[in-house]
C-alpha atoms as a PDB file:
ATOM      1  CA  UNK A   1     121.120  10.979 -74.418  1.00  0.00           C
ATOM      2  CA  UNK A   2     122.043  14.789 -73.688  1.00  0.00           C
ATOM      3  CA  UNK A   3     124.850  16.134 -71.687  1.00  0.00           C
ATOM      4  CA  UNK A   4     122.233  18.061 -69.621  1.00  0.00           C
ATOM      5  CA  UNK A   5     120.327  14.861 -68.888  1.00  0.00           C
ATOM      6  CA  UNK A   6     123.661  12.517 -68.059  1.00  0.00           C
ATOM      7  CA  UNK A   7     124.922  15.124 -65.679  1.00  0.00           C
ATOM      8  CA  UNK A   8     121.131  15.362 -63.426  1.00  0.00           C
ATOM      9  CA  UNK A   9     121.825  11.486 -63.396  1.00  0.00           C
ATOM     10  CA  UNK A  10     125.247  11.312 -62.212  1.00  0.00           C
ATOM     11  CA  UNK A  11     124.426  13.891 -59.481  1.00  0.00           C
ATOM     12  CA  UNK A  12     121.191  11.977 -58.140  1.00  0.00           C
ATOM     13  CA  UNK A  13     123.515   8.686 -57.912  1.00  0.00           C
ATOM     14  CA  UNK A  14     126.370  10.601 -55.954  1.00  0.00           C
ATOM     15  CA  UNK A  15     123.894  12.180 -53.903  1.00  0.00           C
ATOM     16  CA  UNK A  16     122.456   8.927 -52.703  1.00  0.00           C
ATOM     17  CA  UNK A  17     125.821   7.457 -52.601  1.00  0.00           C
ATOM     18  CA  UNK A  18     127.118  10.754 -49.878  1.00  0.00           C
ATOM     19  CA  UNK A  19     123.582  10.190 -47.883  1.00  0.00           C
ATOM     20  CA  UNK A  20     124.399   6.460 -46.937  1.00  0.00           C
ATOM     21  CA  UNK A  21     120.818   6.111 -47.627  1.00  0.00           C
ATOM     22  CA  UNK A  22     119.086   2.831 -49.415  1.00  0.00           C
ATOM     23  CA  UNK A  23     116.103   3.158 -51.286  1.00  0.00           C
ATOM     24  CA  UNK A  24     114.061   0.674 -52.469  1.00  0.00           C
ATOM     25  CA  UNK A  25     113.028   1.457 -56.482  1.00  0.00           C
ATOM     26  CA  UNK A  26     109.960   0.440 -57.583  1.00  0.00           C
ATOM     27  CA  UNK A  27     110.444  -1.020 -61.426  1.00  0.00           C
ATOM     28  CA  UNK A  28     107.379  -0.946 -63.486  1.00  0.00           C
ATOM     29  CA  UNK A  29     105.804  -4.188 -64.756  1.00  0.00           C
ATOM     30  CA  UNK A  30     106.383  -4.622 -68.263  1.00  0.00           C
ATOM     31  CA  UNK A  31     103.693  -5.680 -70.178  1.00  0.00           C
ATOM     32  CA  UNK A  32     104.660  -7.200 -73.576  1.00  0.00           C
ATOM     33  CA  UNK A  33     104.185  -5.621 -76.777  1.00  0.00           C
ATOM     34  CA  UNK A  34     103.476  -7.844 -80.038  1.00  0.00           C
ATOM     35  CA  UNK A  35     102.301  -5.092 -82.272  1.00  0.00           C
ATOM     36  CA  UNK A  36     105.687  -4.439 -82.912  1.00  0.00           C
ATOM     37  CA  UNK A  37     106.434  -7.827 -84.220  1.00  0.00           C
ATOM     38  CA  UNK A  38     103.736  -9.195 -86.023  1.00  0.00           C
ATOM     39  CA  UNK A  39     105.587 -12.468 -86.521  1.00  0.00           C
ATOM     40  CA  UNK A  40     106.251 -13.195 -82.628  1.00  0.00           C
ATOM     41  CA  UNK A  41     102.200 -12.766 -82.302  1.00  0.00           C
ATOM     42  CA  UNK A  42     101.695 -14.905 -85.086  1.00  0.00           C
ATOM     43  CA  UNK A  43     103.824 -17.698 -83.569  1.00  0.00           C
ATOM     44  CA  UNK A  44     101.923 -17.643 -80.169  1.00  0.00           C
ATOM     45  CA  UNK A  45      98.696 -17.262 -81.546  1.00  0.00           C
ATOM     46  CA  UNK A  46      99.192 -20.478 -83.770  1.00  0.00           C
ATOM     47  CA  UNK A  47     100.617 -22.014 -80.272  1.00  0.00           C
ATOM     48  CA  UNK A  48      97.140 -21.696 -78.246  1.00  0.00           C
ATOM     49  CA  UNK A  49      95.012 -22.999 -81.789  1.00  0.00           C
ATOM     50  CA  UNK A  50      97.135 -26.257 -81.588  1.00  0.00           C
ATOM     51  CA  UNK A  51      96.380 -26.485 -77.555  1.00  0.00           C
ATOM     52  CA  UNK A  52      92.525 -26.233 -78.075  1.00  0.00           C
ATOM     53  CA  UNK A  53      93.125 -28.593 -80.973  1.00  0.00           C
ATOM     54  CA  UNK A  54      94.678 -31.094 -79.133  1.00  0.00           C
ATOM     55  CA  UNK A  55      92.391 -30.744 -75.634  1.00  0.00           C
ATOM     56  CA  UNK A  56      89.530 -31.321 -78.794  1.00  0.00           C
ATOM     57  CA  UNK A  57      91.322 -34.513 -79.852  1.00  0.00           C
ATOM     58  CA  UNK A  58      91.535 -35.772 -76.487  1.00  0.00           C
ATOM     59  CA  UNK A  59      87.923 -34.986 -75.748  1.00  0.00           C
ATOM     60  CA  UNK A  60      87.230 -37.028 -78.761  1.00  0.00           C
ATOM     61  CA  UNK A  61      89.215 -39.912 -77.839  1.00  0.00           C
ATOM     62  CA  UNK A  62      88.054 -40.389 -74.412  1.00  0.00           C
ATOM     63  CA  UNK A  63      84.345 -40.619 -75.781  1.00  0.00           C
ATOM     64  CA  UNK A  64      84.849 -42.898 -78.199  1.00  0.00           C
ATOM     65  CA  UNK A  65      86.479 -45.208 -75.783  1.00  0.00           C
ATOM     66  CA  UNK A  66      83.751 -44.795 -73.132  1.00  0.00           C
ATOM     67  CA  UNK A  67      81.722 -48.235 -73.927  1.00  0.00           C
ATOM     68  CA  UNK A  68      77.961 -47.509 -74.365  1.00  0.00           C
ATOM     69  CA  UNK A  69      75.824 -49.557 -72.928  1.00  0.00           C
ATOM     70  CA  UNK A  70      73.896 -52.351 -74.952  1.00  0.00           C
ATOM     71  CA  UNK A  71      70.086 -51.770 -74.358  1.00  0.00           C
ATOM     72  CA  UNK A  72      69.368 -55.778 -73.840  1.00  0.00           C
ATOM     73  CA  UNK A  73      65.716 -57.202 -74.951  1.00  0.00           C
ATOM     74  CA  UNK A  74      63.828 -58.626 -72.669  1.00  0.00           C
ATOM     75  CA  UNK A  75      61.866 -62.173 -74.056  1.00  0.00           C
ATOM     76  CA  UNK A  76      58.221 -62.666 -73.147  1.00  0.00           C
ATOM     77  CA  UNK A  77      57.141 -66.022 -73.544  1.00  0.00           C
ATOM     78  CA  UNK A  78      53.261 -67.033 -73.288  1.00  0.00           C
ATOM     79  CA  UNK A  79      51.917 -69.735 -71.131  1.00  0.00           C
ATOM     80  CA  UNK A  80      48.786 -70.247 -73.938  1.00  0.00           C
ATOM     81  CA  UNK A  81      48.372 -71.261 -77.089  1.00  0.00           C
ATOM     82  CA  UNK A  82      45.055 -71.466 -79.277  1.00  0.00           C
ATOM     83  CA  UNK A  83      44.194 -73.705 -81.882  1.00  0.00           C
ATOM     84  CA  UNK A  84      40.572 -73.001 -83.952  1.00  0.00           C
ATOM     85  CA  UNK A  85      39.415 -74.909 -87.218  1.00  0.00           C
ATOM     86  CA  UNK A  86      36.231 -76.549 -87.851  1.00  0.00           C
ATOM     87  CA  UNK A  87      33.478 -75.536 -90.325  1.00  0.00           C
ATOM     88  CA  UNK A  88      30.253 -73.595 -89.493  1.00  0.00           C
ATOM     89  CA  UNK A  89      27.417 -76.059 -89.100  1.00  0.00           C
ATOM     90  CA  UNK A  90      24.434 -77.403 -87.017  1.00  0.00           C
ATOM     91  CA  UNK A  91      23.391 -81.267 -86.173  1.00  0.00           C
ATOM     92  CA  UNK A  92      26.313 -82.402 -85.369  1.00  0.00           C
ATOM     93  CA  UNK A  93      26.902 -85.261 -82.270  1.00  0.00           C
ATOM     94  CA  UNK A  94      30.216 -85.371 -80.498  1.00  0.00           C
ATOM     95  CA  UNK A  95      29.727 -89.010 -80.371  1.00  0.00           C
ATOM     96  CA  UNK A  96      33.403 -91.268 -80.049  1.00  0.00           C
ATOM     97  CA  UNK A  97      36.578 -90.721 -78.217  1.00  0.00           C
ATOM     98  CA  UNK A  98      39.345 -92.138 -78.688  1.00  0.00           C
ATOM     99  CA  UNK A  99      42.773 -92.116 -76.820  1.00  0.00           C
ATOM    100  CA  UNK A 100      46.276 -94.146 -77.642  1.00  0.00           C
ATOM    101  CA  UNK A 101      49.095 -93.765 -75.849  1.00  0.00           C
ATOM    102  CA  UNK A 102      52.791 -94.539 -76.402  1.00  0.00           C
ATOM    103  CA  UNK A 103      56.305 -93.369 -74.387  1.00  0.00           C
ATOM    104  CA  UNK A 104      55.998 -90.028 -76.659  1.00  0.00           C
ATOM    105  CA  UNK A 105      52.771 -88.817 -76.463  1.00  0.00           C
ATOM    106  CA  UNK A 106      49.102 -89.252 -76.267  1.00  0.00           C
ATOM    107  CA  UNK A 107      46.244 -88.847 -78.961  1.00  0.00           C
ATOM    108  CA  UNK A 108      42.874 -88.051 -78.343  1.00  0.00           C
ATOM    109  CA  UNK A 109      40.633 -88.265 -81.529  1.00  0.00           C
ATOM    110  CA  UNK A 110      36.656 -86.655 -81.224  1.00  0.00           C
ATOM    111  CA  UNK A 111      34.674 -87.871 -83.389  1.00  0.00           C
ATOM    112  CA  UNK A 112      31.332 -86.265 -85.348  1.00  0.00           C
ATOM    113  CA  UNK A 113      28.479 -87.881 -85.914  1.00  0.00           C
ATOM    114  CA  UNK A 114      25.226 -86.584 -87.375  1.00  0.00           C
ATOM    115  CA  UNK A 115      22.921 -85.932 -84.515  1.00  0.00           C
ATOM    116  CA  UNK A 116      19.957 -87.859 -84.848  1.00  0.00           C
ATOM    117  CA  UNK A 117      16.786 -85.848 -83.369  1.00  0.00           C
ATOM    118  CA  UNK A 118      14.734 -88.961 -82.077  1.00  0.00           C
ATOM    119  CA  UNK A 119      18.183 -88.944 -79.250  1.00  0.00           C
ATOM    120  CA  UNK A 120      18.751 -92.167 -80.517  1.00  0.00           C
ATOM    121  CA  UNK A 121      22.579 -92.884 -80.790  1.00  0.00           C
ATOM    122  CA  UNK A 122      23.736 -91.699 -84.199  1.00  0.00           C
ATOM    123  CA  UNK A 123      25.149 -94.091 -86.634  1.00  0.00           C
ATOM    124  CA  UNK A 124      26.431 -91.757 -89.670  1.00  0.00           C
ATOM    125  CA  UNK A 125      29.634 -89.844 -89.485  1.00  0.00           C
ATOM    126  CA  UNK A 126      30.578 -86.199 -90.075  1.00  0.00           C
ATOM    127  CA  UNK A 127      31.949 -84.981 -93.232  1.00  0.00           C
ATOM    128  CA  UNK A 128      33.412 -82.308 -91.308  1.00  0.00           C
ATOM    129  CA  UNK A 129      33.904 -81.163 -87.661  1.00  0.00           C
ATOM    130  CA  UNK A 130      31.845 -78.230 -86.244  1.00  0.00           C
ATOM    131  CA  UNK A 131      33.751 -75.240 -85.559  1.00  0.00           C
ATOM    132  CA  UNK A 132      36.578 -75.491 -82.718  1.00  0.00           C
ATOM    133  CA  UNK A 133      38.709 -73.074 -80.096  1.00  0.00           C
ATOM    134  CA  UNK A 134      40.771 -74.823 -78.088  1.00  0.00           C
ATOM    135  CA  UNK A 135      43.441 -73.245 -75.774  1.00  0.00           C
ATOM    136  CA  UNK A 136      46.269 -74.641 -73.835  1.00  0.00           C
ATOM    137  CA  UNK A 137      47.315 -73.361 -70.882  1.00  0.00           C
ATOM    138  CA  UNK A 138      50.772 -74.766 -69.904  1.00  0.00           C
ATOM    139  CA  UNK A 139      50.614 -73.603 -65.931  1.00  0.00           C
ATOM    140  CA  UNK A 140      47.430 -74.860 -65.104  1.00  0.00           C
ATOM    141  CA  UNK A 141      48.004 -78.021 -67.559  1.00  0.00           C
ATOM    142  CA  UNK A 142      44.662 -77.911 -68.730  1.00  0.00           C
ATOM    143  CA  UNK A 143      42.910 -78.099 -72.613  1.00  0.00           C
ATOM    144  CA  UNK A 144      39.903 -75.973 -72.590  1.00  0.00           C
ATOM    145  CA  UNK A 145      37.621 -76.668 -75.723  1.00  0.00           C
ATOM    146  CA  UNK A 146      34.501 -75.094 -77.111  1.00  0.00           C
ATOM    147  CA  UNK A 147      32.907 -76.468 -80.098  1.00  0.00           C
ATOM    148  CA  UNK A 148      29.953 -75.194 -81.647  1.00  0.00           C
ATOM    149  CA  UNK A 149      26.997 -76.782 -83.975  1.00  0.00           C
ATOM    150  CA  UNK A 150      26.445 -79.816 -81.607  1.00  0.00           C
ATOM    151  CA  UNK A 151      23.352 -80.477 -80.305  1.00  0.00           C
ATOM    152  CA  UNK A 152      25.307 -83.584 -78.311  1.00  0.00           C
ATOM    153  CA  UNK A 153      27.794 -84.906 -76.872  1.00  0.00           C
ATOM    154  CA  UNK A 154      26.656 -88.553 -76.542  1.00  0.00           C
ATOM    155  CA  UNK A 155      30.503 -89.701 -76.159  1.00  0.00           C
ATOM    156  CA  UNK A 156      30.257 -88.315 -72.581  1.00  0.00           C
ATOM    157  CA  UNK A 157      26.310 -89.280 -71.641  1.00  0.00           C
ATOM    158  CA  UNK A 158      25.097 -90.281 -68.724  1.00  0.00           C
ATOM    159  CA  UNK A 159      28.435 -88.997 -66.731  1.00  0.00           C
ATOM    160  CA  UNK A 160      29.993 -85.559 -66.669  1.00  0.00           C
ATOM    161  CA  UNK A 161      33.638 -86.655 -66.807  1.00  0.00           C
ATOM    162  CA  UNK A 162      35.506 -89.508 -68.359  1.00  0.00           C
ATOM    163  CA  UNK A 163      38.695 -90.751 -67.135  1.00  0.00           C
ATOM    164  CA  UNK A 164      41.809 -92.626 -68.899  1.00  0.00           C
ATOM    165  CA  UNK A 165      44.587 -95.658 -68.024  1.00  0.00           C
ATOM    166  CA  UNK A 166      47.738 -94.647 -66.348  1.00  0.00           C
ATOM    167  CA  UNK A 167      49.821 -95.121 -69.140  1.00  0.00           C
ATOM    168  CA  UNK A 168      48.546 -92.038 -70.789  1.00  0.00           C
ATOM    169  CA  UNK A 169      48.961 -88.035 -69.569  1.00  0.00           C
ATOM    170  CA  UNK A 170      45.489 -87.520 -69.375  1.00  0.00           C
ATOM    171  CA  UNK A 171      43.733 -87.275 -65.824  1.00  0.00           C
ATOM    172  CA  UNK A 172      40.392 -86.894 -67.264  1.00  0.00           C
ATOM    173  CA  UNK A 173      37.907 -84.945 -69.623  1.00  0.00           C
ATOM    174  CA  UNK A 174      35.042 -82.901 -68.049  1.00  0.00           C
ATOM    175  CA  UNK A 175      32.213 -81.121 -69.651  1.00  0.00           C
ATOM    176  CA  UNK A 176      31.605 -77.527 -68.274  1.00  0.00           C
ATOM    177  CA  UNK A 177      28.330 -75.240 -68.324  1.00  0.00           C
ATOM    178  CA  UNK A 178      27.883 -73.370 -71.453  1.00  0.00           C
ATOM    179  CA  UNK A 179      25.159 -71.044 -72.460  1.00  0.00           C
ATOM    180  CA  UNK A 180      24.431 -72.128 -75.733  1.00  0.00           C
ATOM    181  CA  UNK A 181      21.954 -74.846 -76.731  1.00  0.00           C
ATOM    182  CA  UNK A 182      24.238 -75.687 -79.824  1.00  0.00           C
ATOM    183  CA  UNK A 183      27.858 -75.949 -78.410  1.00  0.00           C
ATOM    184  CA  UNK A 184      29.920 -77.553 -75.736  1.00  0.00           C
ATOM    185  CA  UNK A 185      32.485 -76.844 -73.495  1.00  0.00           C
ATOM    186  CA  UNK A 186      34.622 -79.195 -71.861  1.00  0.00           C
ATOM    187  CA  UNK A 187      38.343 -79.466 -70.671  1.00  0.00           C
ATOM    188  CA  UNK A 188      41.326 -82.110 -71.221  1.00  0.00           C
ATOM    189  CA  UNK A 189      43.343 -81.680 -67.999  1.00  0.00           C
ATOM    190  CA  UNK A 190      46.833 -83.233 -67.908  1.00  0.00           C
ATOM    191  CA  UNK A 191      49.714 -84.707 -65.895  1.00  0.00           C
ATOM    192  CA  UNK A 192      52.058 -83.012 -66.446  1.00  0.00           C
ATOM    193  CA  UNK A 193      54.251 -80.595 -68.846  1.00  0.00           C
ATOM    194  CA  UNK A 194      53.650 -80.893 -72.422  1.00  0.00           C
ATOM    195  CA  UNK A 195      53.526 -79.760 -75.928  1.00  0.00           C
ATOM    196  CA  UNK A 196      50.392 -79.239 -77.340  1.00  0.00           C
ATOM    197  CA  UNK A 197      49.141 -80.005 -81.402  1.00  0.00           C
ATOM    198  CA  UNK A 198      45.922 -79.589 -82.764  1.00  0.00           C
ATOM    199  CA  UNK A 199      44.593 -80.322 -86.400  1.00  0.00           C
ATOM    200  CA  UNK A 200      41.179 -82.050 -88.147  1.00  0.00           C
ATOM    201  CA  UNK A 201      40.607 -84.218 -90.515  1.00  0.00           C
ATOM    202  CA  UNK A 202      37.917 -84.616 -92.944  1.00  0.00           C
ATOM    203  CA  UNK A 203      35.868 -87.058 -94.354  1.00  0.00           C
ATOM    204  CA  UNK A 204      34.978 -88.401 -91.925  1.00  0.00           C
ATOM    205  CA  UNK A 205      35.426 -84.940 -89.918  1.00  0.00           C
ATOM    206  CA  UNK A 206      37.813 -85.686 -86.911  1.00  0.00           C
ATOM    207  CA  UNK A 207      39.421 -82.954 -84.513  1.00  0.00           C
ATOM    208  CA  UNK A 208      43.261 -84.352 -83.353  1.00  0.00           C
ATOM    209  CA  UNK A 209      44.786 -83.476 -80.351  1.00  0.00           C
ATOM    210  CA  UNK A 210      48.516 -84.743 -79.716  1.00  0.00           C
ATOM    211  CA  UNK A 211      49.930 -84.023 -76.304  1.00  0.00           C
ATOM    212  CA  UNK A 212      53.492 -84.508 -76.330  1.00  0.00           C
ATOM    213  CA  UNK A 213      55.927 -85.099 -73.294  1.00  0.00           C
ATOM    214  CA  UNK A 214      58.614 -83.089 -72.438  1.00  0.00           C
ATOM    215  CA  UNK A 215      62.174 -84.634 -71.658  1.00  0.00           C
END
């Protein structure tokens, strides 16, 4: 610093000083200056990397603890099931029924006959059965059947339903309308719940129907 500029100094401070005035000195705002030390800037700029690193982390962690939701599978059950087997034929008779009956379940066995033409009542089994569809519907507890290359069903003439002894599950077996001059329909309805198996036999051709009880 100068003499000149030391002495300008000294006289504004005595010259406040002999005024008994105050004044109120506005300081400037200093604004730092890292461009003079390139390590200082270094140091901070390493500082605000590691904050967004860790505010990253965290992110991270919080998501991975957030639980997602499991998407959870609805089961669909059907009330039906379908049975079909049989072989493709024409002349047949639906001629016997039988039922037995136990604490389990209850069999009902059709039996084909060849038809005889004359309508007398046929005397000569099946080989086979004609072909079958029968369904099961589980609400309405009821066997519907349609069987095709009979041109009878003598096991049910002269009435339109048949019925069966208390000890077994069936109510009864009725014959329905069906448009076709070489096929029957009929239904098994039942007492109550049940499982449902159908299968044939062969020689002499026999269509099976178990119903089983439910406990």
């Amino acid at each position: 610093m100068s003499f000149k500029t030391l002495f300008y100094a000294s006289f504004i401070v005595l010259l406040l000083a002999g005024c008994g005035k105050s004044s109120d000195i506005d300081l400037p705002v200093l604004e730092a200056d890292y461009s003079s030390n390139p390590e200082l800037k270094e140091i901070l700029s390493s500082d605000k990397k590691e904050d967004v690193k860790v505010k990253t982390a965290e992110k991270k962690v919080k998501k991975k603890s957030t639980p997602k939701k499991k998407k959870v599978k609805t089961a669909t059950f059907s009330s039906t099931q379908s049975f079909t087997g049989g072989k493709s034929s024409d002349g047949l008779d639906m001629h016997k029924i039988r039922a037995s009956a136990n604490s389990a379940k209850t069999r009902l066995v059709f039996e084909s006959y060849l038809w005889n033409v004359d309508k007398n009542r046929p005397t000569t089994q099946a080989n086979n059965s004609g072909n079958y569809l029968i369904t099961y519907d589980s609400e309405a507890r009821t066997i519907t059947a349609l069987i095709n290359g009979y041109r009878a069903f003598s096991a049910l003439t002269g009435v339109k339903t048949a019925s069966f002894p208390a000890g077994s599950m069936i109510k009864n077996i009725k014959l329905l309308p069906y448009m076709d001059d070489s096929g029957y329909k009929f239904t098994i309805n039942i007492k109550e719940d049940a499982q449902v198996k159908v299968f044939e036999l062969k020689n002499p051709g026999r269509i099976v129907v178990d119903i089983f009880k439910i406990y």
